[in-house]
Protein backbone atom coordinates (compact mmCIF):
# COMPACT_ATOMS: atom_id res chain seq x y z
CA UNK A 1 -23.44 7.01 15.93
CA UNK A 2 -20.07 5.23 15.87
CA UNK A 3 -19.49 2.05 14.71
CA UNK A 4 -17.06 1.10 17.09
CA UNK A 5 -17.87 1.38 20.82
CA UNK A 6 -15.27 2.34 23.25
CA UNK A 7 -15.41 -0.82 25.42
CA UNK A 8 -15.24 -2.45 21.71
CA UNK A 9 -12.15 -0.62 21.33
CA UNK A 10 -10.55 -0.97 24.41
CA UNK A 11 -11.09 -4.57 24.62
CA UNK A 12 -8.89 -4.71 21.49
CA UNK A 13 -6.34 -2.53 22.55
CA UNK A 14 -5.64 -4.02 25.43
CA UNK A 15 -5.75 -7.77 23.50
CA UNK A 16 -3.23 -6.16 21.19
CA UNK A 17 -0.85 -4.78 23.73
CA UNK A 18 -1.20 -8.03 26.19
CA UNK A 19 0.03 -10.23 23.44
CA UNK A 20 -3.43 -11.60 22.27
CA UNK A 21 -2.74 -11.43 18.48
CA UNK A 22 -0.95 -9.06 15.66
CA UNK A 23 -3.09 -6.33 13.87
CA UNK A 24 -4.04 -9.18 11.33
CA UNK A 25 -5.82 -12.07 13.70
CA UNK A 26 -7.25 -9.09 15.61
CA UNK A 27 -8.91 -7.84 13.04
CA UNK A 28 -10.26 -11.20 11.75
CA UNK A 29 -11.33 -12.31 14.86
CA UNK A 30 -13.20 -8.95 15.85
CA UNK A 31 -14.32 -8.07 12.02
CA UNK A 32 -12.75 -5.26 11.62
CA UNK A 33 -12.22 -4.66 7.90
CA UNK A 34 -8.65 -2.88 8.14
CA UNK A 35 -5.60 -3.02 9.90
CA UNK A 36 -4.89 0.71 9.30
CA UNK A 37 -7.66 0.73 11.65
CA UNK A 38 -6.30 -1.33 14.78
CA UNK A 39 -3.12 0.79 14.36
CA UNK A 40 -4.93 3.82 14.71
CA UNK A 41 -6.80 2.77 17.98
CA UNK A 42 -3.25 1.75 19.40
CA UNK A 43 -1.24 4.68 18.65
CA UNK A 44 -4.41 7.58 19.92
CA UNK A 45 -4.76 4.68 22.91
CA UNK A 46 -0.29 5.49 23.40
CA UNK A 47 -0.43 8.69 22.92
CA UNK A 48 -3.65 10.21 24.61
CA UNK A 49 -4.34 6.72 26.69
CA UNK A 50 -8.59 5.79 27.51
CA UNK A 51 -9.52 9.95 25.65
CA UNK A 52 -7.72 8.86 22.43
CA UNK A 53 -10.52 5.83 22.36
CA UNK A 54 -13.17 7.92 22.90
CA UNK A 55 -15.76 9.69 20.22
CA UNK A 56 -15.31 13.33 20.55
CA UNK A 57 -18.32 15.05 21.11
CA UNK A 58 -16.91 18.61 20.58
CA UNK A 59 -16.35 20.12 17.68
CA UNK A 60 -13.17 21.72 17.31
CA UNK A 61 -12.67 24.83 15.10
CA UNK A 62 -9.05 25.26 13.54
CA UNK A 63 -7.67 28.22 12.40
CA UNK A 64 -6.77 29.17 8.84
CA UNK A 65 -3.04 29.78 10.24
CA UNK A 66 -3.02 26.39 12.30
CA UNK A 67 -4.43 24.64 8.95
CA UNK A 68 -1.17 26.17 6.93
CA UNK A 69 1.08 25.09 9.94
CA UNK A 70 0.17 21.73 10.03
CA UNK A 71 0.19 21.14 5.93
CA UNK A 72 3.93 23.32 5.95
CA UNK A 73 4.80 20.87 8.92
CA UNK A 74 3.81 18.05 6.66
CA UNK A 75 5.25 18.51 3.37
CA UNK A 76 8.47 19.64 5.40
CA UNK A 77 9.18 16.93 7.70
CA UNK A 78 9.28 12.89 7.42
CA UNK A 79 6.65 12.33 9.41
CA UNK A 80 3.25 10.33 8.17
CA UNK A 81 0.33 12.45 8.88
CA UNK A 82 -0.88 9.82 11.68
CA UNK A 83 2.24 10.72 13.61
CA UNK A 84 1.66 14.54 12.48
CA UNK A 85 -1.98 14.13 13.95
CA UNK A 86 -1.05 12.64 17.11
CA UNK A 87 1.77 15.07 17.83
CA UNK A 88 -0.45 17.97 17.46
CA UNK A 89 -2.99 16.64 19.73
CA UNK A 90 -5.05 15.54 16.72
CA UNK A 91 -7.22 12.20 17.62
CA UNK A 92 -8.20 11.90 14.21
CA UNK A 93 -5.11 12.05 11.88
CA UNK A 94 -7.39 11.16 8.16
CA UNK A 95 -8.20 14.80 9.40
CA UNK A 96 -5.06 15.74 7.96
């Protein structure tokens, strides 16, 4: 089971992007123990909009080659492996 719902996300989110608070009061106010978390839920929220909230319930199979392309993509390019993750499609960039 998550420990986060999706309406508990969302409700976030959307308090973050209308102006409600910064990643810090957010977090304080809805006891959330990291920032690095909030950002997280706003960038999959960007990038994949109400899916990038959501718990997957399939389990996706990589392939050895797709593995070495995204750890060559990494060490080769500036990117942080959330924006790595998130450009690949990836809703869970610690996957990385």
């Amino acid at each position: 089971m998550s420990k986060y719902s999706y309406e508990f996300k969302k409700k976030v989110v959307m308090d973050y992007i209308n102006g409600k608070g910064g990643y810090k009061s957010l977090c304080k106010e809805n006891g959330i123990p990291s920032q690095t978390i909030l950002r997280d839920w706003i960038s999959a929220y960007k990038e994949f909009g109400n899916k990038g909230l959501m718990r997957s319930r399939e389990k996706k199979n990589y392939s050895f080659e797709f593995k070495m392309h995204v750890v060559e993509l990494y060490l080769t390019t500036e990117v942080s492996y959330r924006e790595l993750a998130l450009s690949l499609g990836i809703n869970n960039p610690p996957m990385i």
